[in-house]
C-alpha atoms as a PDB file:
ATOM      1  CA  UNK A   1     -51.791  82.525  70.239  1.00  0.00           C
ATOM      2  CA  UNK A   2     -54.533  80.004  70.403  1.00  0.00           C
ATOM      3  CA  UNK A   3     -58.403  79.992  71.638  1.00  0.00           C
ATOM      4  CA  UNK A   4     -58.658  78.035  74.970  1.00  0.00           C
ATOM      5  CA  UNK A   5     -60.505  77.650  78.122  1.00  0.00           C
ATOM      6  CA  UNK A   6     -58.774  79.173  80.980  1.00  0.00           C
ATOM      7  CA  UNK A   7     -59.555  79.059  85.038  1.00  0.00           C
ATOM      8  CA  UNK A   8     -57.743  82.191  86.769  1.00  0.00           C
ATOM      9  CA  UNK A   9     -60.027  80.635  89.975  1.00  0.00           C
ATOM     10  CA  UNK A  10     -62.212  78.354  91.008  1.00  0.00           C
ATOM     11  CA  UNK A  11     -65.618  78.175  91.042  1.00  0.00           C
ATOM     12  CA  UNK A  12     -68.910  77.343  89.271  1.00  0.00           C
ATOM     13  CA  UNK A  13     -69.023  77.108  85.345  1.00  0.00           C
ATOM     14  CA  UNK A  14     -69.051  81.089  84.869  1.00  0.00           C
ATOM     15  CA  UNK A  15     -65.284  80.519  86.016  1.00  0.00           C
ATOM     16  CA  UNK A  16     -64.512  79.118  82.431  1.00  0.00           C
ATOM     17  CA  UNK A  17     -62.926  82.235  80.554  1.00  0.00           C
ATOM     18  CA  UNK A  18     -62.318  81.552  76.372  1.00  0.00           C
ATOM     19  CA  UNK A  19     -59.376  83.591  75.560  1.00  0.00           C
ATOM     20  CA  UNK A  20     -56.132  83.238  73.682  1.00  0.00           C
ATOM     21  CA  UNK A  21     -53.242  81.628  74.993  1.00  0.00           C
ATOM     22  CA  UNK A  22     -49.502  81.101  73.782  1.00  0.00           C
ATOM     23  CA  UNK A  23     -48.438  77.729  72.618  1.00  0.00           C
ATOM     24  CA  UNK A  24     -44.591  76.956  72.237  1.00  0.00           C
ATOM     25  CA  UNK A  25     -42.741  74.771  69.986  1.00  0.00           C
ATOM     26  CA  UNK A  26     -42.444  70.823  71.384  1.00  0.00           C
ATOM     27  CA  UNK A  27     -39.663  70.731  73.418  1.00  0.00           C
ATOM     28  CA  UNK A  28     -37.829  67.355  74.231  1.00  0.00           C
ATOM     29  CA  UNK A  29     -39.787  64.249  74.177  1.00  0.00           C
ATOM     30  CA  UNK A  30     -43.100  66.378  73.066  1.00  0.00           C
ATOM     31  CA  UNK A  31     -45.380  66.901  70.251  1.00  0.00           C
ATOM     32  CA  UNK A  32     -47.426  69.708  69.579  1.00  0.00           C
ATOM     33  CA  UNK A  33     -51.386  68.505  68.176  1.00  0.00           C
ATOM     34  CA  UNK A  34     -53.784  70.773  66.485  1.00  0.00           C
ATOM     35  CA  UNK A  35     -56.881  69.392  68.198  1.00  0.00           C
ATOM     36  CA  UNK A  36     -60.131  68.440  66.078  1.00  0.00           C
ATOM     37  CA  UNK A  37     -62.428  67.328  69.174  1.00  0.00           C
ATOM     38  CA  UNK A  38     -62.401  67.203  72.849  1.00  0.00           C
ATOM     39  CA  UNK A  39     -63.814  65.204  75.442  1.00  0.00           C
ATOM     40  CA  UNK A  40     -66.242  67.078  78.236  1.00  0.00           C
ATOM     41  CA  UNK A  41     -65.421  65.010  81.240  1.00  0.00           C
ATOM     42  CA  UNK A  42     -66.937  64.953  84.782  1.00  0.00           C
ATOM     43  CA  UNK A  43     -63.255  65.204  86.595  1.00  0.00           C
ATOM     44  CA  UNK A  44     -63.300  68.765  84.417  1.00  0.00           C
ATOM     45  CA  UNK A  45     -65.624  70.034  86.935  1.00  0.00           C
ATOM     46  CA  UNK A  46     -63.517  68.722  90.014  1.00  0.00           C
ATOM     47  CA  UNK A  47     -60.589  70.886  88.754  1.00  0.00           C
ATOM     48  CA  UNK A  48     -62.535  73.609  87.482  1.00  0.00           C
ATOM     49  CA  UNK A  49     -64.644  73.561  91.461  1.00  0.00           C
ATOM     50  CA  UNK A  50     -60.989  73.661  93.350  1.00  0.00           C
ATOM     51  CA  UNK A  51     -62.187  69.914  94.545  1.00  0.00           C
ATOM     52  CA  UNK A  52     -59.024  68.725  92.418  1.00  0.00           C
ATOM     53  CA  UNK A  53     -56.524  71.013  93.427  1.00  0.00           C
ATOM     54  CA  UNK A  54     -54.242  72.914  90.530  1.00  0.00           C
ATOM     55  CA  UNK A  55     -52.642  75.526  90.053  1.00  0.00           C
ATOM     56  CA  UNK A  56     -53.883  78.974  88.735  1.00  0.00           C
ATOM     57  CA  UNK A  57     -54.463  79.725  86.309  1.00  0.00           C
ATOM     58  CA  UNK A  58     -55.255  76.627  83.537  1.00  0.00           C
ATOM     59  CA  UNK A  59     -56.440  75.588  81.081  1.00  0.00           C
ATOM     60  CA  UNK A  60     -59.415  73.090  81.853  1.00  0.00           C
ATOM     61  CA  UNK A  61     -59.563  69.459  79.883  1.00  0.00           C
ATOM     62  CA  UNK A  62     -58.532  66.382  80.436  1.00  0.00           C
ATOM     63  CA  UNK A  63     -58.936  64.662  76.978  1.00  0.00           C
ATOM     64  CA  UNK A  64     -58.565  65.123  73.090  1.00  0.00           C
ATOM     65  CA  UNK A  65     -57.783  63.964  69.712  1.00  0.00           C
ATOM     66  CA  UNK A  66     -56.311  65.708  66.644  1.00  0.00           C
ATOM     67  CA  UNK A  67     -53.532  66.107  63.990  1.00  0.00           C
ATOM     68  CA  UNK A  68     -49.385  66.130  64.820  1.00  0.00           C
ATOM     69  CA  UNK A  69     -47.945  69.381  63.629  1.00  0.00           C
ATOM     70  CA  UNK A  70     -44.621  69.392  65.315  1.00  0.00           C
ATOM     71  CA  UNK A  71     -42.512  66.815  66.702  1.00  0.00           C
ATOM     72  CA  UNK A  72     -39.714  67.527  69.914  1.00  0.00           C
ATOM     73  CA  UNK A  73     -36.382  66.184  69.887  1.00  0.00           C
ATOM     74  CA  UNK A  74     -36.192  62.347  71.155  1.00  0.00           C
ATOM     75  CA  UNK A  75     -39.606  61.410  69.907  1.00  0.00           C
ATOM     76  CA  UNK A  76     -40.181  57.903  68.736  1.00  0.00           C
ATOM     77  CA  UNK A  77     -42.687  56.451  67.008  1.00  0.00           C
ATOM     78  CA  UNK A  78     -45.194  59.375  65.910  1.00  0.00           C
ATOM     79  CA  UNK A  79     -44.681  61.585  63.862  1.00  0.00           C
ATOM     80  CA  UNK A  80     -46.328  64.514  61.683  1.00  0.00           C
ATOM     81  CA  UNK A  81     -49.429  63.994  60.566  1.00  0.00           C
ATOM     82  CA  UNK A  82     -50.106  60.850  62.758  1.00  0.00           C
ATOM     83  CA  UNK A  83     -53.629  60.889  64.249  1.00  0.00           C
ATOM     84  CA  UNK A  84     -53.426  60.631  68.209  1.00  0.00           C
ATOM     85  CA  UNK A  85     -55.938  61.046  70.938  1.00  0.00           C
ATOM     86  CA  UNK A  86     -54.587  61.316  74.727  1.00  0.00           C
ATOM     87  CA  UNK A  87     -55.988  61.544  78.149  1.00  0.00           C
ATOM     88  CA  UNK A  88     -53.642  63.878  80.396  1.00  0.00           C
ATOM     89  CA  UNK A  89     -53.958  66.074  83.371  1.00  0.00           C
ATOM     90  CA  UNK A  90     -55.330  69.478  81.922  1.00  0.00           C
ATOM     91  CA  UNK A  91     -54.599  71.684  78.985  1.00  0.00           C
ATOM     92  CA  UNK A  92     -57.320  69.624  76.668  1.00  0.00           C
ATOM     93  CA  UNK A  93     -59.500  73.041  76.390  1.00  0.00           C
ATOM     94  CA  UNK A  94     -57.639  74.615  73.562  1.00  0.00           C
ATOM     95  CA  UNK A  95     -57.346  74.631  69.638  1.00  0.00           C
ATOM     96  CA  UNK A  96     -53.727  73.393  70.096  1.00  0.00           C
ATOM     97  CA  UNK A  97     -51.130  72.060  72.545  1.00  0.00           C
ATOM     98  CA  UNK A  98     -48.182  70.374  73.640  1.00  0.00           C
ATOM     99  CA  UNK A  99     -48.185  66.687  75.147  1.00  0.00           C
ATOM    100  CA  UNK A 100     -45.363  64.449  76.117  1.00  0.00           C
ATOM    101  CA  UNK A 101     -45.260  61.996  73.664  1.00  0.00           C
ATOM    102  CA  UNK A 102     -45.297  59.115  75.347  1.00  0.00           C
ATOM    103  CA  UNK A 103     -49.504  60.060  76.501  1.00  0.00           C
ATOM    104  CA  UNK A 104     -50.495  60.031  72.762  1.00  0.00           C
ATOM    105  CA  UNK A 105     -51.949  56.782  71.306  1.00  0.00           C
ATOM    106  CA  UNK A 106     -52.045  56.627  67.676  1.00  0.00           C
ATOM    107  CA  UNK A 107     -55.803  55.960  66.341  1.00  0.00           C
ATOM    108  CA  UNK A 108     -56.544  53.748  63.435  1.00  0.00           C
ATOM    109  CA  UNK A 109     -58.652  55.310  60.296  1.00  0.00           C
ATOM    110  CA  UNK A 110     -61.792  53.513  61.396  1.00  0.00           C
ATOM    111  CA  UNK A 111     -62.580  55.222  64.345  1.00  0.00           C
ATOM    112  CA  UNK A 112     -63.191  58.978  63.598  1.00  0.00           C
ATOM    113  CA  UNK A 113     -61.644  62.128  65.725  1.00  0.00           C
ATOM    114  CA  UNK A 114     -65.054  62.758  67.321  1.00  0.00           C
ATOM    115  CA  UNK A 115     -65.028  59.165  68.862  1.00  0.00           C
ATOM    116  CA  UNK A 116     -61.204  59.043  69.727  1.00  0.00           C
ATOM    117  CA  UNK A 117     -61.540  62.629  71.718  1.00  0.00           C
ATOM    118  CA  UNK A 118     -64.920  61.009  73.611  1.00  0.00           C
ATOM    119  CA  UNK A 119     -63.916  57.616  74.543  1.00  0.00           C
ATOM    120  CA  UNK A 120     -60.100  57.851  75.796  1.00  0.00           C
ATOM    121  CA  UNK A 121     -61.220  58.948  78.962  1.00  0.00           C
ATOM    122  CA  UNK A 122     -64.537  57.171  79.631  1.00  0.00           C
ATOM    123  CA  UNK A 123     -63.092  54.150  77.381  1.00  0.00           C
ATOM    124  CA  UNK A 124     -60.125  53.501  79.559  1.00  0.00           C
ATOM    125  CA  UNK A 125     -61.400  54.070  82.427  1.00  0.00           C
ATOM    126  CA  UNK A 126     -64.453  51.214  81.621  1.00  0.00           C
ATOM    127  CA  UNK A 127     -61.158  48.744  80.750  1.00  0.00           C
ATOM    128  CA  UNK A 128     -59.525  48.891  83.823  1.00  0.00           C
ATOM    129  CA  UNK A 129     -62.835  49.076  86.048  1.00  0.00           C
ATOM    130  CA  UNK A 130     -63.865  46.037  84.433  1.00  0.00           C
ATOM    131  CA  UNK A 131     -60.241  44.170  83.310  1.00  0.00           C
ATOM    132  CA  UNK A 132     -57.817  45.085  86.322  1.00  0.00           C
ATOM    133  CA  UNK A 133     -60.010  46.639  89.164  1.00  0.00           C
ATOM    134  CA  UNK A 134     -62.063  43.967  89.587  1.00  0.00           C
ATOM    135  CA  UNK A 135     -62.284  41.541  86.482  1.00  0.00           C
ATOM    136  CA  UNK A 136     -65.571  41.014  85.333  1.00  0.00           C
ATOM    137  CA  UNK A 137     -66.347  37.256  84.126  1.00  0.00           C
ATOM    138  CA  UNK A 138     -69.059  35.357  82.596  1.00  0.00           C
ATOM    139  CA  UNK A 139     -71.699  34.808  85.019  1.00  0.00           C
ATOM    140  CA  UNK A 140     -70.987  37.444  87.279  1.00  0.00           C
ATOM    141  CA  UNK A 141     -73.682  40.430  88.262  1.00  0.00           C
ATOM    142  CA  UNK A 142     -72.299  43.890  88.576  1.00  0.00           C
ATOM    143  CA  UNK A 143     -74.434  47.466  89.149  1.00  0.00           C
ATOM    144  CA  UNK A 144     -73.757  50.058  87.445  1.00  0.00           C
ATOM    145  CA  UNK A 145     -74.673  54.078  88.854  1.00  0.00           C
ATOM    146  CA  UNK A 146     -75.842  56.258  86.732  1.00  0.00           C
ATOM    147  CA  UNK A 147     -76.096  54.073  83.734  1.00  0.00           C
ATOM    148  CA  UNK A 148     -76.708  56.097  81.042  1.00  0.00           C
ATOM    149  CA  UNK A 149     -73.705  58.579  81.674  1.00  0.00           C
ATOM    150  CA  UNK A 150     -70.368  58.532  79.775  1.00  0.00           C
ATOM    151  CA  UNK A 151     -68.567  55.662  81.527  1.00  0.00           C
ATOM    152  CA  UNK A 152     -72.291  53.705  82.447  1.00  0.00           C
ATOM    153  CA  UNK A 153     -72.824  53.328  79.123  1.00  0.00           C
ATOM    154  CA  UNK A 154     -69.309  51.819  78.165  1.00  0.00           C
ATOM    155  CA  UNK A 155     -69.601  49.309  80.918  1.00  0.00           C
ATOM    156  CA  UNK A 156     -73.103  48.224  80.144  1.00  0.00           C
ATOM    157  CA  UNK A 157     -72.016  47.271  76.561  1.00  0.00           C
ATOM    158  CA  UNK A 158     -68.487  45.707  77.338  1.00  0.00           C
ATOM    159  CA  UNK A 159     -69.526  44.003  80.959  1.00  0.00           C
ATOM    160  CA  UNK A 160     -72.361  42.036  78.273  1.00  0.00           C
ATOM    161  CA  UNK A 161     -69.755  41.287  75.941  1.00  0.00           C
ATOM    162  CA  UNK A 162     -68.074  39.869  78.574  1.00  0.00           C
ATOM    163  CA  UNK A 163     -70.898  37.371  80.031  1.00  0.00           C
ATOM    164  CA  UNK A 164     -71.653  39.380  82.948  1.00  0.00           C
ATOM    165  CA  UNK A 165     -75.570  40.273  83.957  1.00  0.00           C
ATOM    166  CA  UNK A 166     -76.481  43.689  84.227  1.00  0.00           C
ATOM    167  CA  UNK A 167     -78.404  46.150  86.235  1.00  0.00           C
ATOM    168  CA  UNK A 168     -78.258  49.749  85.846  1.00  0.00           C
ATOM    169  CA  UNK A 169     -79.528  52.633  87.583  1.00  0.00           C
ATOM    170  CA  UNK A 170     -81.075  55.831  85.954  1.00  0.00           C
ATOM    171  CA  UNK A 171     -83.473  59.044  87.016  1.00  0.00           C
ATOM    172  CA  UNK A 172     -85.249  59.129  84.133  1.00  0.00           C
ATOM    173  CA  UNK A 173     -87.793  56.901  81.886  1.00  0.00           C
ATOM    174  CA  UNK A 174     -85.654  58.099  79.109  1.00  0.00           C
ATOM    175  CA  UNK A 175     -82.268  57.238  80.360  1.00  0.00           C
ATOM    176  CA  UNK A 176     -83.676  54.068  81.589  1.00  0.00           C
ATOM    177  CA  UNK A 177     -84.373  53.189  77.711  1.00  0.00           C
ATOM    178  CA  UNK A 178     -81.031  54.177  76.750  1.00  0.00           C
ATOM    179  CA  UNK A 179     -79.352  51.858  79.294  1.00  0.00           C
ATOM    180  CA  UNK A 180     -81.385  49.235  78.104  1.00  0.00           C
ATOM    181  CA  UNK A 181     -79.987  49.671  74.184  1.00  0.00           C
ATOM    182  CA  UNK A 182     -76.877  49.728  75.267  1.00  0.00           C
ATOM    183  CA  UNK A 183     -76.667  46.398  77.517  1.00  0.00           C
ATOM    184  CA  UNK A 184     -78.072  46.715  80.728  1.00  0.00           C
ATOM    185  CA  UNK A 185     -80.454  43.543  81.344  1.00  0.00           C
ATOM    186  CA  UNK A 186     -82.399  44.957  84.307  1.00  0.00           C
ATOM    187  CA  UNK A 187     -82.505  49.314  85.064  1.00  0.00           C
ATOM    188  CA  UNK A 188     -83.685  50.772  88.031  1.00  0.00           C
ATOM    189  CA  UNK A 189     -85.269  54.249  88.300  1.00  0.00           C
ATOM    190  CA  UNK A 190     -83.541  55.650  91.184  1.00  0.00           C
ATOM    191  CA  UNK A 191     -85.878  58.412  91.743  1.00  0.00           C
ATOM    192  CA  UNK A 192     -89.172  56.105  92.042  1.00  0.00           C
ATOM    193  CA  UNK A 193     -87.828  52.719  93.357  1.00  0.00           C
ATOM    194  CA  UNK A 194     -86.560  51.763  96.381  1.00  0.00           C
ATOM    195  CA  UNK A 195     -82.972  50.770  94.475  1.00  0.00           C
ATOM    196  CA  UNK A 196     -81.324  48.052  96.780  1.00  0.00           C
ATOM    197  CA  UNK A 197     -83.996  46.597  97.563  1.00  0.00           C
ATOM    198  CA  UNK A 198     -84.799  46.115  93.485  1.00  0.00           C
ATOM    199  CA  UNK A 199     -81.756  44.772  93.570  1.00  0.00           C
ATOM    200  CA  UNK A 200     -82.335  42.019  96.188  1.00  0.00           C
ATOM    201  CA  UNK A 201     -85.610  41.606  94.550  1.00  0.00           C
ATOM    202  CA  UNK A 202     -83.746  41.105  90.815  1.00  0.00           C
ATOM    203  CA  UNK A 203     -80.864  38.696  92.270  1.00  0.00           C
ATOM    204  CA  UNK A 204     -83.102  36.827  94.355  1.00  0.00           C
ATOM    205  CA  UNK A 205     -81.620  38.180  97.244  1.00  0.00           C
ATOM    206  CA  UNK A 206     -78.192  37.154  95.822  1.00  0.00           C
ATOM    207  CA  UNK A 207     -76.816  40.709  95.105  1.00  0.00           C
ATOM    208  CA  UNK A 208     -74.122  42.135  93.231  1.00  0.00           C
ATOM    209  CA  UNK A 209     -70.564  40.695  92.632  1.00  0.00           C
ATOM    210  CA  UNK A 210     -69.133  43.979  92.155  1.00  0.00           C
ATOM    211  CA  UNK A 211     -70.803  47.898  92.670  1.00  0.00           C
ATOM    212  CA  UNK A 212     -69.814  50.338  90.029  1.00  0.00           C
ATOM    213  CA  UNK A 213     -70.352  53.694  91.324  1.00  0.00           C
ATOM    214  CA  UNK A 214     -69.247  56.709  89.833  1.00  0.00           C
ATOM    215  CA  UNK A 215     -71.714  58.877  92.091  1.00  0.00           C
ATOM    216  CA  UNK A 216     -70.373  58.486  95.504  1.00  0.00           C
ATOM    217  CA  UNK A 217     -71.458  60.690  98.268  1.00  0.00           C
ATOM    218  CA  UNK A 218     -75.791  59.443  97.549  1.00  0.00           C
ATOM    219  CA  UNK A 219     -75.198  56.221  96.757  1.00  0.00           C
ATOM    220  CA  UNK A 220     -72.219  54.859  98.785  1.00  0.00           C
ATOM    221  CA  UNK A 221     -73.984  53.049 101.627  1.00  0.00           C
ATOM    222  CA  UNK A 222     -76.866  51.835  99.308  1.00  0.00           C
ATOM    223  CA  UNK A 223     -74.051  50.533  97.312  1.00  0.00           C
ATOM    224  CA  UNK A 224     -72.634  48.308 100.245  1.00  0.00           C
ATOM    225  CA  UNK A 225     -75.980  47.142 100.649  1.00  0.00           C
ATOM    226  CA  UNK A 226     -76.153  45.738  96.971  1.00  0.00           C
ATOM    227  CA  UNK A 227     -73.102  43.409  97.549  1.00  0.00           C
ATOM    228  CA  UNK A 228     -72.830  39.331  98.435  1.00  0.00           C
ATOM    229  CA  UNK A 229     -70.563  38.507 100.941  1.00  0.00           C
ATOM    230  CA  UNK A 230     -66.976  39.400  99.583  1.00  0.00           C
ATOM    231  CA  UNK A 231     -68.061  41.561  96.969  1.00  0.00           C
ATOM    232  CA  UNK A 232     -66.278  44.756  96.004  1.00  0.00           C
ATOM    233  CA  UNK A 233     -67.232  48.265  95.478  1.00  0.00           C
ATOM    234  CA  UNK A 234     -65.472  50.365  92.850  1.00  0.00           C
ATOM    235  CA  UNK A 235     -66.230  53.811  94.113  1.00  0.00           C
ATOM    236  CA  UNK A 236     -64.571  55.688  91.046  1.00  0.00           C
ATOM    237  CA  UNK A 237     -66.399  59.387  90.963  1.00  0.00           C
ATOM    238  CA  UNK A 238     -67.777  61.771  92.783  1.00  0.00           C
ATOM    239  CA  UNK A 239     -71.093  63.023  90.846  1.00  0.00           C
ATOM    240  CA  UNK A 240     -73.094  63.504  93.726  1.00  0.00           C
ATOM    241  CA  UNK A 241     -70.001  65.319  95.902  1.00  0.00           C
ATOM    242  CA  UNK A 242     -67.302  62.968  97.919  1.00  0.00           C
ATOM    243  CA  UNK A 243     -67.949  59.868  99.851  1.00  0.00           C
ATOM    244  CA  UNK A 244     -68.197  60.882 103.431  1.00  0.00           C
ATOM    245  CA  UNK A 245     -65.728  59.291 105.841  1.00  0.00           C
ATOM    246  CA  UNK A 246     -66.956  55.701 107.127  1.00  0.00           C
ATOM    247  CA  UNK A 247     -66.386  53.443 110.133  1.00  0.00           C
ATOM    248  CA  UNK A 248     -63.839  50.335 108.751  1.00  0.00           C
ATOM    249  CA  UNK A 249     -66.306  47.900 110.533  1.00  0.00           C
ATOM    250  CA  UNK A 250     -68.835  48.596 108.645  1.00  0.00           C
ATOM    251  CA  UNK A 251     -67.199  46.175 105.521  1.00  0.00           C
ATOM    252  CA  UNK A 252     -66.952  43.481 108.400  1.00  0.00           C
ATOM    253  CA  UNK A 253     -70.405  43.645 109.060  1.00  0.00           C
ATOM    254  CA  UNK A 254     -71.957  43.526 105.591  1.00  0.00           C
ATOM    255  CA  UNK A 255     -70.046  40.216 104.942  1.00  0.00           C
ATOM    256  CA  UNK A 256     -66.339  41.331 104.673  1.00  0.00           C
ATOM    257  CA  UNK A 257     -66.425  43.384 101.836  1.00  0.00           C
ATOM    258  CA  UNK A 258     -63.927  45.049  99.579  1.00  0.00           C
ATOM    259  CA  UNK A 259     -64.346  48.800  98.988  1.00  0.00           C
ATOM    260  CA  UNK A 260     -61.428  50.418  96.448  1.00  0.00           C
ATOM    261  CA  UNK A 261     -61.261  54.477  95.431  1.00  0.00           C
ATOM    262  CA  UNK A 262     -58.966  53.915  91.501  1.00  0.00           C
ATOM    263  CA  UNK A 263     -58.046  56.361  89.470  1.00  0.00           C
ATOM    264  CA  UNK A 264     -57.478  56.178  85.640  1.00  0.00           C
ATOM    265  CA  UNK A 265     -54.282  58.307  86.172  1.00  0.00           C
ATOM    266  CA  UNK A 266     -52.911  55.547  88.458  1.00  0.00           C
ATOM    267  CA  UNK A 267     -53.695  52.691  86.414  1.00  0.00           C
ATOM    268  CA  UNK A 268     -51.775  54.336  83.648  1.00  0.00           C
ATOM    269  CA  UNK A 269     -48.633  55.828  84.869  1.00  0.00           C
ATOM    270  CA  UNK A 270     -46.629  54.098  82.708  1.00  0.00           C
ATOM    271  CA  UNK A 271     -46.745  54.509  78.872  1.00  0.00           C
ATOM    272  CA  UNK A 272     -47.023  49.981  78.769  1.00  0.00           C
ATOM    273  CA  UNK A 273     -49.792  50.006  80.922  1.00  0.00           C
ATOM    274  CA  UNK A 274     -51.636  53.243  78.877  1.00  0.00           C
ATOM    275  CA  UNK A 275     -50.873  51.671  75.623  1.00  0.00           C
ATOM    276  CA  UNK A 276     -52.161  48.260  76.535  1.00  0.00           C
ATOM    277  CA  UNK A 277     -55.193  50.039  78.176  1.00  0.00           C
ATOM    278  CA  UNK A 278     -56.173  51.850  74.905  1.00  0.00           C
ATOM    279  CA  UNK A 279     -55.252  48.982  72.659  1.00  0.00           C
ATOM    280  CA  UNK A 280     -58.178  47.113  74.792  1.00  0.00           C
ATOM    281  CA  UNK A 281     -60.501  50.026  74.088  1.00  0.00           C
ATOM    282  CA  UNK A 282     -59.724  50.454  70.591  1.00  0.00           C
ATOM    283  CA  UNK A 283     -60.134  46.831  69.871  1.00  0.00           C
ATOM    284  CA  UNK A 284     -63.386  46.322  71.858  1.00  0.00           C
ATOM    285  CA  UNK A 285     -64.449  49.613  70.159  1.00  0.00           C
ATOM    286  CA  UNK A 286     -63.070  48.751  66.429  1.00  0.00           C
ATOM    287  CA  UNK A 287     -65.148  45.489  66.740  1.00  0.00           C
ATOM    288  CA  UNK A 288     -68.389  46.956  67.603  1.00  0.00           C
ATOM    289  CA  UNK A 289     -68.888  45.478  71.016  1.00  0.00           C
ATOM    290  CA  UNK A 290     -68.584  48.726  72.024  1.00  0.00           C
ATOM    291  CA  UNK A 291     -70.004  51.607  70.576  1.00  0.00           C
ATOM    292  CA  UNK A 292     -69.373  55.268  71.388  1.00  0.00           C
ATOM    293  CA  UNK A 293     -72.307  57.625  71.437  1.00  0.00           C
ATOM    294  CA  UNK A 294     -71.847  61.409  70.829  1.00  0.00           C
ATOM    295  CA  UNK A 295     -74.863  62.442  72.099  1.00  0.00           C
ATOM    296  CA  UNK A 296     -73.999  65.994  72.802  1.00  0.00           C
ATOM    297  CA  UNK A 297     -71.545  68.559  70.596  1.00  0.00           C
ATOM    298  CA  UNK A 298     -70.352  72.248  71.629  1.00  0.00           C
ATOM    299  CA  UNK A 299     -68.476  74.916  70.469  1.00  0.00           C
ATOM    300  CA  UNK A 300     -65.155  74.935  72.969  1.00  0.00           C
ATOM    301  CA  UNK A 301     -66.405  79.047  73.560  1.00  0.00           C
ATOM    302  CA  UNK A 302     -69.675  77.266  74.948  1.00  0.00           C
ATOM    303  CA  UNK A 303     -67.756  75.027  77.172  1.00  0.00           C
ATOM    304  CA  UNK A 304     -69.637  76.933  80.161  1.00  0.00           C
ATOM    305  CA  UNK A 305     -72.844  75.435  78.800  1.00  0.00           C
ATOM    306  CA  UNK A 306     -71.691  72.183  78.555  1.00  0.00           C
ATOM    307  CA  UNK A 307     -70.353  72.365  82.167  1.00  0.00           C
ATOM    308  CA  UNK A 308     -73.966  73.394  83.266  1.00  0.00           C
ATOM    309  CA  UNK A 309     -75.242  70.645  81.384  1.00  0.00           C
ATOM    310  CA  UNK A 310     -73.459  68.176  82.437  1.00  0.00           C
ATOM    311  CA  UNK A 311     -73.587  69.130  86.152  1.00  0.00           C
ATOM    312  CA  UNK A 312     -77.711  69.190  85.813  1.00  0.00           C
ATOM    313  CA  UNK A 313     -77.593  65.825  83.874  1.00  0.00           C
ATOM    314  CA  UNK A 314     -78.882  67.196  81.220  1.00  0.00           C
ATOM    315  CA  UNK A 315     -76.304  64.854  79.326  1.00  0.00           C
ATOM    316  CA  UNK A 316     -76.439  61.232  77.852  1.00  0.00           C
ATOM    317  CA  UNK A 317     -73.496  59.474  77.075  1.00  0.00           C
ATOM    318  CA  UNK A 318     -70.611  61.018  75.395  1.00  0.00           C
ATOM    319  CA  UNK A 319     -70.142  65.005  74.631  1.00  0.00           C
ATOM    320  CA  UNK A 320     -67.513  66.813  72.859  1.00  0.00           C
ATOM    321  CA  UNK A 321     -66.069  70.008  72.680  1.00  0.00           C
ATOM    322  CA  UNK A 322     -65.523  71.459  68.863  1.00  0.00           C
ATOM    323  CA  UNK A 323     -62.373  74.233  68.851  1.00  0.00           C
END
């Protein structure tokens, strides 16, 4: 038996119950991991709410990074030992536990367990946003949401790397200054500025090639707004609940615009795409253009905390969970 965080139902953070639960021996094309850090993740709450359906009980967690102890039949190239970090539906929440092999990405010595558990998630997700979704160029000018948050901060840094200009939005003077630190030419406060029209204002009435927003159900029409004629928007979360459903015409109107809903999950399915997706991130990340902030540690019994935190945006960049 193992500590983990287990949902028996759905509901608010309280629903997060440490207990022990049994771990088995890898079984065929597994390995088992004794975790040293995992990553606190906004989808977390969409299981643990019931807005991501799964079934009862689970163990919450979505992300990790640790130590092979065990390796299944039919598993190729890892092996005890080897230091791996993952993203995969559920199960993250606990001190150890199994994972198809295939998930695991090996991590290089210069990029320590804390960072590997916090950026697999985030990280990946920033690559495809900005590499496959819609691929950011020199030149271009994308807005981000929420800015200083886990993924905001990621594509601040790498979308500069890459050329593009910057705006960001924030609710706080605080967040505003960490947005700026980590790439983001121009930030908005949300709360006290009229945000698309700063935008207007800041692109000269250009607006955005591409909308970046992980808060959906606030922002989503604002976002539209933001865009030049055949721009996209890259509606990837749901921070402020889900995006309400929208007349079709609406895209025609504001200049024939694109509007996509991508998933990490998808845009890894297979093991080529996930490894070539994480050896983006740990390239970008191994070569400083990226850097990956753990702002926020917790014990994995105070995971209810962090949940509460999170959800009140108490948090600021990257958090981890300590079993």
């Amino acid at each position: 038996m193992v500590a983990a965080v287990r949902v028996h139902q759905t509901g608010g953070p309280e629903v997060l119950k440490y207990e022990d639960v049994p771990v088995k021996e890898p079984g065929q094309g597994e390995i088992k991991i004794k975790q040293t850090a995992i990553g606190l993740n906004y989808i977390d709450t969409y299981f643990r709410s019931g807005l991501y359906p799964a079934q009862l009980p689970f163990v919450a967690g979505n992300e990790g990074a640790g130590v092979v102890t065990a390796v299944g039949p039919g598993v190729k190239g890892i092996k005890k030992g080897d230091r791996v970090a993952y993203v995969f539906t559920l199960g993250a929440y606990s001190a150890e536990r199994l994972l198809p092999a295939e998930r695991a990405v090996k991590i290089p010595p210069k990029i320590d367990d804390k960072t590997a558990a916090a950026m697999m998630l985030k990280g990946m997700t920033a690559q495809y946003l900005l590499r496959r979704t819609y691929k950011v160029k020199k030149g271009d000018t994308i807005l981000v949401h929420a800015a200083a948050g886990g993924v905001g901060l990621i594509l601040c840094q790498w979308a500069k790397a890459l050329g593009a200009t910057v705006i960001g939005t924030v609710g706080t003077q605080q967040k505003a200054e960490l947005a700026k630190k980590n790439g983001a030419h121009h930030v908005i406060l949300y709360n006290q500025e009229n945000w698309v029209a700063r935008v207007a204002e800041i692109t000269k009435g250009k607006k955005c090639d591409v909308v970046y927003d992980g808060v959906g159900k606030t922002t989503f029409m604002g976002s539209l707004d933001c865009l030049r004629p055949l721009g996209m928007l890259v509606t990837y979360g749901n921070a402020s609940g889900p995006v309400e459903p929208f007349n079709l015409g609406i895209l025609s109107q504001k200049g024939s615009l694109y509007v996509t809903r991508p998933t990490l999950f998808t845009y890894t399915a297979s093991a080529k795409d996930l490894q070539a997706t994480a050896k983006d991130l740990i390239d970008v990340v191994s070569k400083k253009k990226v850097k990956i902030e753990v702002n926020q540690t917790y014990a994995l019994r105070d995971a209810q905390q962090a949940h509460r935190d999170l959800e009140s945006r108490k948090t600021t960049g990257q958090t981890v969970l300590i079993p």
